[in-house]
Protein backbone atom coordinates (compact mmCIF):
# COMPACT_ATOMS: atom_id res chain seq x y z
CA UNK A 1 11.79 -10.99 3.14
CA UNK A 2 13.44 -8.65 5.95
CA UNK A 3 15.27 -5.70 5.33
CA UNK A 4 16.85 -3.65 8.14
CA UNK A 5 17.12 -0.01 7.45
CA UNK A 6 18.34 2.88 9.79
CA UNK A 7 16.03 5.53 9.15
CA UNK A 8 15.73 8.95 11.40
CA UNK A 9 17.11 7.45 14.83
CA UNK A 10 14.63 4.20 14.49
CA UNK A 11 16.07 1.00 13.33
CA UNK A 12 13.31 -0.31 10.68
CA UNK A 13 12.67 -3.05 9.88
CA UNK A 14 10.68 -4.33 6.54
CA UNK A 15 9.45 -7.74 6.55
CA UNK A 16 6.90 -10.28 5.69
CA UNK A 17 3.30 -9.56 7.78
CA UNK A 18 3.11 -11.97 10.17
CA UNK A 19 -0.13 -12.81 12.48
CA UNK A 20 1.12 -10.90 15.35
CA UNK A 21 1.04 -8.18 12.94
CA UNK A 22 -2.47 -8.49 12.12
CA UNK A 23 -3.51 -5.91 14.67
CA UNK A 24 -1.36 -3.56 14.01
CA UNK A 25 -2.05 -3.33 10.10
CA UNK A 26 -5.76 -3.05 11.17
CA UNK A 27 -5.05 -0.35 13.50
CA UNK A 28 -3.53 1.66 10.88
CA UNK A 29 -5.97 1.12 7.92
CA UNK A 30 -8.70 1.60 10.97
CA UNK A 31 -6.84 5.02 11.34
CA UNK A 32 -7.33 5.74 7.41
CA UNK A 33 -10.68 5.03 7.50
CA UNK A 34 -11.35 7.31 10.34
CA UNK A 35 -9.44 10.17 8.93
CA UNK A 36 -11.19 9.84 5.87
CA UNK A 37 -10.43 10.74 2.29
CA UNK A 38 -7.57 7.99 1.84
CA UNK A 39 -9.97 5.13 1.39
CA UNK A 40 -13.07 3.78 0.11
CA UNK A 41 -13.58 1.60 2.89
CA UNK A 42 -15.86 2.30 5.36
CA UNK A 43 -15.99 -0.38 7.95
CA UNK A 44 -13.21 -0.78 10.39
CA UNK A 45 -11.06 -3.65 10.11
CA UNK A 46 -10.20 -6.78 12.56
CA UNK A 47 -7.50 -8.69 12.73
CA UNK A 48 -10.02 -11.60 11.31
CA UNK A 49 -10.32 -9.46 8.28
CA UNK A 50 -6.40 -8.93 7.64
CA UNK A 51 -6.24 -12.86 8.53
CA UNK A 52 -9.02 -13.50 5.51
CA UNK A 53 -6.93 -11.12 3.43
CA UNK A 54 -3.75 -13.31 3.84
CA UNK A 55 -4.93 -16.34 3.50
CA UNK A 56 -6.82 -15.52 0.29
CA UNK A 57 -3.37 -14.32 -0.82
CA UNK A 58 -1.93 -15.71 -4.51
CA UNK A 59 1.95 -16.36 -4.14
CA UNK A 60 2.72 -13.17 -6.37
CA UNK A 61 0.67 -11.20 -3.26
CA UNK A 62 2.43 -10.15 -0.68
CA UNK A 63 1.63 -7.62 3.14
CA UNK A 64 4.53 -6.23 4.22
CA UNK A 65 5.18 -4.24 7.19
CA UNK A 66 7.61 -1.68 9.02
CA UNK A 67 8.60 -2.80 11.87
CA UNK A 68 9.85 0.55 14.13
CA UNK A 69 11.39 -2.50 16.95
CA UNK A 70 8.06 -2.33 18.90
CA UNK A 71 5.80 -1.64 16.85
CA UNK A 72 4.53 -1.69 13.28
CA UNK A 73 4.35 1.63 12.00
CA UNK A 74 3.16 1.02 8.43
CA UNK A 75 2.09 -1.45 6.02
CA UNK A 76 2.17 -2.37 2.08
CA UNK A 77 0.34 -4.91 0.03
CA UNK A 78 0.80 -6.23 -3.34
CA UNK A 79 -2.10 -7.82 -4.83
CA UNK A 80 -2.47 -9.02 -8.52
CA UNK A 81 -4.17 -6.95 -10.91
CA UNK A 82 -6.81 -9.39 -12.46
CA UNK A 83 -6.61 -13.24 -12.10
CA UNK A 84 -7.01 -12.97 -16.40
CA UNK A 85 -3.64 -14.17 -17.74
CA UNK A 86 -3.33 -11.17 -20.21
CA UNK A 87 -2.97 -8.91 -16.58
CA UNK A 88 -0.47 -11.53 -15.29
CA UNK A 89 2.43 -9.08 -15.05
CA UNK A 90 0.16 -6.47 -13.57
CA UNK A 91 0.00 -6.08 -10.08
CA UNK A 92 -1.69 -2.99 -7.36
CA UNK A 93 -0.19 -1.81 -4.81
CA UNK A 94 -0.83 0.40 -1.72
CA UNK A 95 0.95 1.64 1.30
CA UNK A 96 -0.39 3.10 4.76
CA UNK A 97 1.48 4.38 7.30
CA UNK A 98 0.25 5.65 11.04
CA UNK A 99 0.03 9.26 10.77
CA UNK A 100 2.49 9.33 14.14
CA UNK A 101 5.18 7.73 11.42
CA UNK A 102 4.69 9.82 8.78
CA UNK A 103 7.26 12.71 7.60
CA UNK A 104 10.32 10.55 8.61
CA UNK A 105 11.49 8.75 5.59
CA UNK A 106 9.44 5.46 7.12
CA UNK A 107 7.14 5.67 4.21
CA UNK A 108 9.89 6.08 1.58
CA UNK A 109 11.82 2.81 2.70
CA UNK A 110 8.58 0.63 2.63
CA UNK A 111 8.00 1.88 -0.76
CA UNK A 112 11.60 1.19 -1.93
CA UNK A 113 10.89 -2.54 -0.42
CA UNK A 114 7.75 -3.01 -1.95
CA UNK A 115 8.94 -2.05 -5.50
CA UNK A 116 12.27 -4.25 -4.97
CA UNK A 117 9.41 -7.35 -4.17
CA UNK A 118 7.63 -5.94 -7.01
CA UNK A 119 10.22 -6.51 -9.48
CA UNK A 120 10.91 -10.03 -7.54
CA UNK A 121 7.82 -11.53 -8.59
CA UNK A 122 8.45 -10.48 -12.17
CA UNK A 123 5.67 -7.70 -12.58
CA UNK A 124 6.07 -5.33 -15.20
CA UNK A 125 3.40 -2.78 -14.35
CA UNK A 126 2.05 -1.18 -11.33
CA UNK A 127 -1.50 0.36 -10.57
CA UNK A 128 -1.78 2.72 -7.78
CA UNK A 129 -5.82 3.89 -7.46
CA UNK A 130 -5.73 7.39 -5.19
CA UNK A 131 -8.79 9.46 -4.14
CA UNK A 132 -8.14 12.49 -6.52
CA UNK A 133 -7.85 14.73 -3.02
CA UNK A 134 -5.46 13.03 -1.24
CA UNK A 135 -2.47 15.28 -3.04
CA UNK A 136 0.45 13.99 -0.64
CA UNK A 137 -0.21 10.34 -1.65
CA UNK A 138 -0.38 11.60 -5.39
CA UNK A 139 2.83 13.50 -5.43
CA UNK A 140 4.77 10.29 -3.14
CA UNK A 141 3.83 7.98 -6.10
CA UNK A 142 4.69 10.39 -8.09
CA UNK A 143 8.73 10.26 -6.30
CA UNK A 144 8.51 6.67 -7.48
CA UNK A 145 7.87 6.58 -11.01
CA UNK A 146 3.97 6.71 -11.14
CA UNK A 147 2.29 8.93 -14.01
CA UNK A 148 -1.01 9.82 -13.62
CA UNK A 149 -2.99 8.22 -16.47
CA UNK A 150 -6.65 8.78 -15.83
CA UNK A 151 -8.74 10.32 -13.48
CA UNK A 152 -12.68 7.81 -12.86
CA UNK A 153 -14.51 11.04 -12.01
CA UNK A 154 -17.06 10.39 -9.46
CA UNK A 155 -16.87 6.87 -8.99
CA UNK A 156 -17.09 6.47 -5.25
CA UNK A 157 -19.40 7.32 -2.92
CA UNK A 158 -18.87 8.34 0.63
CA UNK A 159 -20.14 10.40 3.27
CA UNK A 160 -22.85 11.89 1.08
CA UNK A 161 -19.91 12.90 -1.27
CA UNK A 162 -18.86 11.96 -4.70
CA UNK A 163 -15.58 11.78 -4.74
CA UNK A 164 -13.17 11.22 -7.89
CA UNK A 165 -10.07 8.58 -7.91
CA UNK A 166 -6.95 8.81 -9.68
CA UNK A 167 -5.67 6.08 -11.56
CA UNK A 168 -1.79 6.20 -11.71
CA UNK A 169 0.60 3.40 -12.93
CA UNK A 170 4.11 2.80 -13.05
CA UNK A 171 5.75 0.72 -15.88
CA UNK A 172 9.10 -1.51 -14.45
CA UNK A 173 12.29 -1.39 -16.60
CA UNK A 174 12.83 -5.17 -18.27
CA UNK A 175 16.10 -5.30 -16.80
């Protein structure tokens, strides 16, 4: 998969993660982490932990990446639902993108290439879990077809803080 895309004056390009990648995709989620209030995670990443994530990966997974020409700028990752075969055309997604990248279209395009693989591998529904105050990832999924369908009120816990996530989903057209 690589799709070149002129977005803003950068040339992007949105492609398969590969290992040189590894450190870049950390860097980014590391960022996320840091900021706080995008993620459950806690612990920064390595590139040993993005490598574990890959090669755990089912063949209707998939980490994709924008590539700005020197550097990745964001990242996406498809990952199956449930490994139960009644959630076999079920998948979650999630997209980060370094906060120098965003409010330039970048995350748009990596969004439009991760529903096109999406609908490659034949999925029919997509989950998208949100921490209830991260707004501008609510209303972006919301630009894509995702209805908010349930909110798990205080389900995670960080930073001595309950915090509520938003469960939104997006059902794919059959044709």
């Amino acid at each position: 998969m690589s799709k070149i895309i002129q977005a803003d004056t950068v040339v992007l390009n949105i492609r398969s993660a590969q290992p040189q990648d590894y450190a870049a995709i950390a860097s980014i989620y590391n960022e996320a982490i840091a900021h706080g209030g995008i993620t459950m995670d806690g612990q920064p990443q390595t590139v040993q932990d993005i490598q574990a994530i890959v090669q755990k990966m089912h063949p209707r997974e998939a980490l994709i990446v924008a590539d700005a020409g020197s550097s990745v700028i964001g990242w996406s990752i498809i990952k199956r639902y449930s490994d139960r075969i009644g959630y076999q055309f079920c998948c979650e997604t999630s997209t980060y993108l370094s906060f120098s990248a965003t409010g330039k279209g970048y995350g748009s395009e990596l969004q439009k290439a991760l529903m096109a693989k999406v609908k490659d591998y034949g999925y029919h529904h997509i989950v998208a879990k949100i921490l209830a105050a991260n707004q501008g990832s609510i209303r972006f999924h919301q630009r894509y077809g995702f209805d908010i369908v349930g909110i798990q009120k205080e389900i995670g816990f960080m930073n001595d803080t309950w915090h509520d996530v938003v469960i939104m989903q997006c059902i794919l057209s059959s044709s």
